[in-house]
PDB file of N, CA and C in Angstrom:
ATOM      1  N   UNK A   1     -25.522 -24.022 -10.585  1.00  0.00           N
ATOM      2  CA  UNK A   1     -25.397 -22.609 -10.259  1.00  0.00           C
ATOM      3  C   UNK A   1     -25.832 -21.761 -11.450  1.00  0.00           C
ATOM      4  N   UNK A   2     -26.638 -20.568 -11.147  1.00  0.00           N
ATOM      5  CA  UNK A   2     -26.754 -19.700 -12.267  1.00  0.00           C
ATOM      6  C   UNK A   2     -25.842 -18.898 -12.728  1.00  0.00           C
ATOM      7  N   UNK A   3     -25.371 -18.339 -14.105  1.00  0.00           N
ATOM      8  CA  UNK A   3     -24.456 -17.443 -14.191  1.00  0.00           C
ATOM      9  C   UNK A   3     -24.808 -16.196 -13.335  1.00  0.00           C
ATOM     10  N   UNK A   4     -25.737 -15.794 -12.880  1.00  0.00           N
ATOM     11  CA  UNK A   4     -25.671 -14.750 -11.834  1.00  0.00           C
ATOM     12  C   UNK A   4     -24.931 -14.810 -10.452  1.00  0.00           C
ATOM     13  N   UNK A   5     -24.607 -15.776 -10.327  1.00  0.00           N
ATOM     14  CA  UNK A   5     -24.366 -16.092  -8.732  1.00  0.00           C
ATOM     15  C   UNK A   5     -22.860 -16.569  -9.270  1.00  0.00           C
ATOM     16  N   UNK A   6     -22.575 -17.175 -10.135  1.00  0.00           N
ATOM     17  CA  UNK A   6     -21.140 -17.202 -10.649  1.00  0.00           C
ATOM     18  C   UNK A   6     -20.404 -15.555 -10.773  1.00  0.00           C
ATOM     19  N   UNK A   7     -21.412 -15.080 -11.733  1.00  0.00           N
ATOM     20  CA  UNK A   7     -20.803 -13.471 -11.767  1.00  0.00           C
ATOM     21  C   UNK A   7     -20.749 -12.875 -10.252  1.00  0.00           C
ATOM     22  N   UNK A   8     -21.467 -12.946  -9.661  1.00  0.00           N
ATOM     23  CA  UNK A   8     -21.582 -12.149  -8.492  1.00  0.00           C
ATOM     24  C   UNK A   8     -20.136 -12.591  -7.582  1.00  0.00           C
ATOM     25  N   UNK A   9     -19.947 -13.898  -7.317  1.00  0.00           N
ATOM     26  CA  UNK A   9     -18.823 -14.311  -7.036  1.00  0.00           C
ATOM     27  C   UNK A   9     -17.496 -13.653  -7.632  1.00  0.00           C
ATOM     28  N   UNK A  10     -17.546 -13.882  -8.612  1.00  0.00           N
ATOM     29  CA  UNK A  10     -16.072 -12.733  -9.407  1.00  0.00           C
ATOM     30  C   UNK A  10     -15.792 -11.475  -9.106  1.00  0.00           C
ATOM     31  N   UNK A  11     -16.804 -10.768  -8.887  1.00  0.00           N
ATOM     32  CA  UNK A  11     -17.224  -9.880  -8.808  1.00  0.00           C
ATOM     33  C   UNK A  11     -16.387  -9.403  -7.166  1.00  0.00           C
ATOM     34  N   UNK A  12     -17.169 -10.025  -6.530  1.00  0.00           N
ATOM     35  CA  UNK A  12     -17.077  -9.960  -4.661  1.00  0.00           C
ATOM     36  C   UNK A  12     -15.293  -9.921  -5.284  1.00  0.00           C
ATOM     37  N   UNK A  13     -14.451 -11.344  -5.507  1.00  0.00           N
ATOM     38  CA  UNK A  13     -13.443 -12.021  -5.467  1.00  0.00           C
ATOM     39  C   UNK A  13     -12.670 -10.924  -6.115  1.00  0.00           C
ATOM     40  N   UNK A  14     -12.780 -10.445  -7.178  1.00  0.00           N
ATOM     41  CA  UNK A  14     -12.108  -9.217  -7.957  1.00  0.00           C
ATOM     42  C   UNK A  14     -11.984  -7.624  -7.169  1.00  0.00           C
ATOM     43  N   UNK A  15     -12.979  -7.356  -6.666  1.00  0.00           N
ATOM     44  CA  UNK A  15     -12.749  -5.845  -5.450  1.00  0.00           C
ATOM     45  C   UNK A  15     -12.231  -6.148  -4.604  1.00  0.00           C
ATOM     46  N   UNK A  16     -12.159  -7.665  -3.270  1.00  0.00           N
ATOM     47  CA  UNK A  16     -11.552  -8.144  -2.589  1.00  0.00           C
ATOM     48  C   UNK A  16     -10.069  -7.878  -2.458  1.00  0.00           C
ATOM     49  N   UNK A  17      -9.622  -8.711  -4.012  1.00  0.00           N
ATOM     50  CA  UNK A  17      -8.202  -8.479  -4.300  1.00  0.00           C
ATOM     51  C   UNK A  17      -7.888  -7.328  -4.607  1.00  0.00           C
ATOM     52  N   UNK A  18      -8.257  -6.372  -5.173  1.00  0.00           N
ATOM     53  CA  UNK A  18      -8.221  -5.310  -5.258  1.00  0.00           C
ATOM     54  C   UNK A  18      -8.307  -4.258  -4.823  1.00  0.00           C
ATOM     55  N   UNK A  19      -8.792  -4.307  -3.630  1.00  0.00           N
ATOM     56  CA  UNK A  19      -8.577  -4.078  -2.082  1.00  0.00           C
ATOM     57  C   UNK A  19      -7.416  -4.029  -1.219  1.00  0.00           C
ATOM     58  N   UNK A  20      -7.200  -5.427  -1.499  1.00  0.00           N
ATOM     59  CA  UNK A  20      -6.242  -5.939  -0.628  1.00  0.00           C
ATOM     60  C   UNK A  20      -4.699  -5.625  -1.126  1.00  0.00           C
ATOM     61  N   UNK A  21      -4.763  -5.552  -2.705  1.00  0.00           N
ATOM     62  CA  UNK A  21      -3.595  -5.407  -3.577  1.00  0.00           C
ATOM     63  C   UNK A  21      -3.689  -3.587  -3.351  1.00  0.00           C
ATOM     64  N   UNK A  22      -4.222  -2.857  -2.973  1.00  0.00           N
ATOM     65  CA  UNK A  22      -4.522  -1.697  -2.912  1.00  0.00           C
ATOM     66  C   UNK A  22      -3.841  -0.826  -1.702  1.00  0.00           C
ATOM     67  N   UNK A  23      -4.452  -1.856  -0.511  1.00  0.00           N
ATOM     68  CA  UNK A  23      -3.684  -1.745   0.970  1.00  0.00           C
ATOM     69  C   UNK A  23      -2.240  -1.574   0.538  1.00  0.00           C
ATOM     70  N   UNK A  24      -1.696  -2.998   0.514  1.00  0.00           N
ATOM     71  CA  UNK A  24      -0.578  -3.049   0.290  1.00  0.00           C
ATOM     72  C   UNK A  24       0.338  -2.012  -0.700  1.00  0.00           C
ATOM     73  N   UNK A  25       0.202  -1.961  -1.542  1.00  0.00           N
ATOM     74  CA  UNK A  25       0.269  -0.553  -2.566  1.00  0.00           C
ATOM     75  C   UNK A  25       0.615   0.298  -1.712  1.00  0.00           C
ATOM     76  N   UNK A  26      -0.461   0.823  -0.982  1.00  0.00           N
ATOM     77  CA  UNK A  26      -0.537   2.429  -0.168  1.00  0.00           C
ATOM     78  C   UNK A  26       0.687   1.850   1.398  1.00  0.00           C
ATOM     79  N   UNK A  27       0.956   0.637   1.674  1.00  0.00           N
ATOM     80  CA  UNK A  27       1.303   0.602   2.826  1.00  0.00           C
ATOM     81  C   UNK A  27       3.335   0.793   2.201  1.00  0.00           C
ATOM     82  N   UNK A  28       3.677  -0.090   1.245  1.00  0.00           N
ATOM     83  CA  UNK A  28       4.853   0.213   0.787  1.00  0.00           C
ATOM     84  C   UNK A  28       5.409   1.159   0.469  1.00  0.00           C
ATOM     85  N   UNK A  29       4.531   2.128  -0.133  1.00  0.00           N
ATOM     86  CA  UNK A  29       4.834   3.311  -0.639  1.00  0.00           C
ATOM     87  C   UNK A  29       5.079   4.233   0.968  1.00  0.00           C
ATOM     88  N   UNK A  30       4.302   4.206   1.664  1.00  0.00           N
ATOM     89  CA  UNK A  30       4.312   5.091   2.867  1.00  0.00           C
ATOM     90  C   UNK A  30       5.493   4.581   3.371  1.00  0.00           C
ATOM     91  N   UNK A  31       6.048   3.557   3.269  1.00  0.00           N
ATOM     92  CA  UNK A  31       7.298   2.798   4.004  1.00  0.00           C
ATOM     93  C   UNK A  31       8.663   3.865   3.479  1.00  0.00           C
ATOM     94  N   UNK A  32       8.469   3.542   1.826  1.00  0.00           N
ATOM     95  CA  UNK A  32       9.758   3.989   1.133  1.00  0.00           C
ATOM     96  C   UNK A  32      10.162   5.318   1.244  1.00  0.00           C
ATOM     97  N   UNK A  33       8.270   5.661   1.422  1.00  0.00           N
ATOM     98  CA  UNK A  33       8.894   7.371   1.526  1.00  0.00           C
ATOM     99  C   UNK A  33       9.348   7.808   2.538  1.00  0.00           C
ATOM    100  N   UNK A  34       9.271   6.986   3.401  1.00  0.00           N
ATOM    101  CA  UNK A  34       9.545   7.198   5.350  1.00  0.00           C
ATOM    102  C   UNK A  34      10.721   6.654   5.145  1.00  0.00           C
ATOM    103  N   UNK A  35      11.410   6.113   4.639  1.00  0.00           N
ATOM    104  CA  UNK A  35      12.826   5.964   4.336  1.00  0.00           C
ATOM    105  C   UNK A  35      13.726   6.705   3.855  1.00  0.00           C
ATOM    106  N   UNK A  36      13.137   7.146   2.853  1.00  0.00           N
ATOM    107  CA  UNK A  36      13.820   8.427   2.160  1.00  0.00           C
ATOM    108  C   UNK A  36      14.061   9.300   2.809  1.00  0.00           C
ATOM    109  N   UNK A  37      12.910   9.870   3.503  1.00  0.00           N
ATOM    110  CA  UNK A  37      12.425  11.075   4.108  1.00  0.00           C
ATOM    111  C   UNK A  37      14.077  10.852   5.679  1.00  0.00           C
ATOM    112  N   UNK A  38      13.804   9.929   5.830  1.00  0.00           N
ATOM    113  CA  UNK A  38      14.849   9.528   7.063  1.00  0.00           C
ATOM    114  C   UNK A  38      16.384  10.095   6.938  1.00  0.00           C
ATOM    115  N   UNK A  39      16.398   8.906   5.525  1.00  0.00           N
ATOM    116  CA  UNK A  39      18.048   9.104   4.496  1.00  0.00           C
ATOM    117  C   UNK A  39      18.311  10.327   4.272  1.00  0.00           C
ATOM    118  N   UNK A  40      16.942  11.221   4.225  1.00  0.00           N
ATOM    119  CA  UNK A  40      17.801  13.174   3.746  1.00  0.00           C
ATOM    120  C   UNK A  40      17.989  13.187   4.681  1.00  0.00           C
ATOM    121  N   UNK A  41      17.155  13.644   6.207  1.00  0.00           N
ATOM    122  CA  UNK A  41      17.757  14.270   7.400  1.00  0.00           C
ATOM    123  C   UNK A  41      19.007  13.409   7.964  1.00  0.00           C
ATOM    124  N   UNK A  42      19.232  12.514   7.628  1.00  0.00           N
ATOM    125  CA  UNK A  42      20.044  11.406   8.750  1.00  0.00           C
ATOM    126  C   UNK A  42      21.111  12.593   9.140  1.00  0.00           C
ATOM    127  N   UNK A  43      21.910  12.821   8.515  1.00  0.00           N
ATOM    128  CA  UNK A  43      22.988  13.889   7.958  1.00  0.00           C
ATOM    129  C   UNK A  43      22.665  14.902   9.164  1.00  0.00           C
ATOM    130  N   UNK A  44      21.921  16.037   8.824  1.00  0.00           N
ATOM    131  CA  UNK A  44      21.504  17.041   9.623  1.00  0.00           C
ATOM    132  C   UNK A  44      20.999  17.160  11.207  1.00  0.00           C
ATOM    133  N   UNK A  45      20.397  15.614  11.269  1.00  0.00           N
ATOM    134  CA  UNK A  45      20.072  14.895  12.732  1.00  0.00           C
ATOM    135  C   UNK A  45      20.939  14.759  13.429  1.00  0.00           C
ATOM    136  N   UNK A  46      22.433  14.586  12.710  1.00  0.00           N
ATOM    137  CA  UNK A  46      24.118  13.711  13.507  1.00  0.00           C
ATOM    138  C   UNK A  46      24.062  14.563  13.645  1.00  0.00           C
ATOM    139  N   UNK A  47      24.352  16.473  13.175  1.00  0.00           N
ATOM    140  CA  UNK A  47      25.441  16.786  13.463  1.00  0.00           C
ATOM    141  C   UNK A  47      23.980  18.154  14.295  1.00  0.00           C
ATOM    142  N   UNK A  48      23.250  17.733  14.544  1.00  0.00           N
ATOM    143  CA  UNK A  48      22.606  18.848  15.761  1.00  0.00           C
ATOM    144  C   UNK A  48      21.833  19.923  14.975  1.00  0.00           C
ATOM    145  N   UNK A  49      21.103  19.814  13.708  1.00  0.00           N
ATOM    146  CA  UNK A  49      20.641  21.124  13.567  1.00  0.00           C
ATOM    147  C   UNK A  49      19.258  20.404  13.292  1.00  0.00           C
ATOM    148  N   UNK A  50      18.793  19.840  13.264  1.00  0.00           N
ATOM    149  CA  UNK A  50      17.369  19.541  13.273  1.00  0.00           C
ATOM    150  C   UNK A  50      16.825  18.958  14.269  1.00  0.00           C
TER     151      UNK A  50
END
């Protein structure tokens, strides 16, 4: 194999994960804050004003 086609491989393999580690990132965060966001109103939801 040439080192070009080795690099190119790392390359692909490194944005891939980084991608993918990226998704995930953005998908947890949207979770926690949709949790939070839940945990303030919960309160105000029971008792009828929102």
């Amino acid at each position: 194999m040439k080192m070009t086609d080795i690099l190119k491989k790392v390359i692909g393999l490194s944005l891939l994960v980084a991608a993918v580690a990226g998704t995930v990132a953005y998908i947890v965060f949207k979770i926690t804050g949709e949790r939070a966001y839940r945990e303030k109103w919960k309160d105000y939801i029971d008792c009828g004003l929102a």
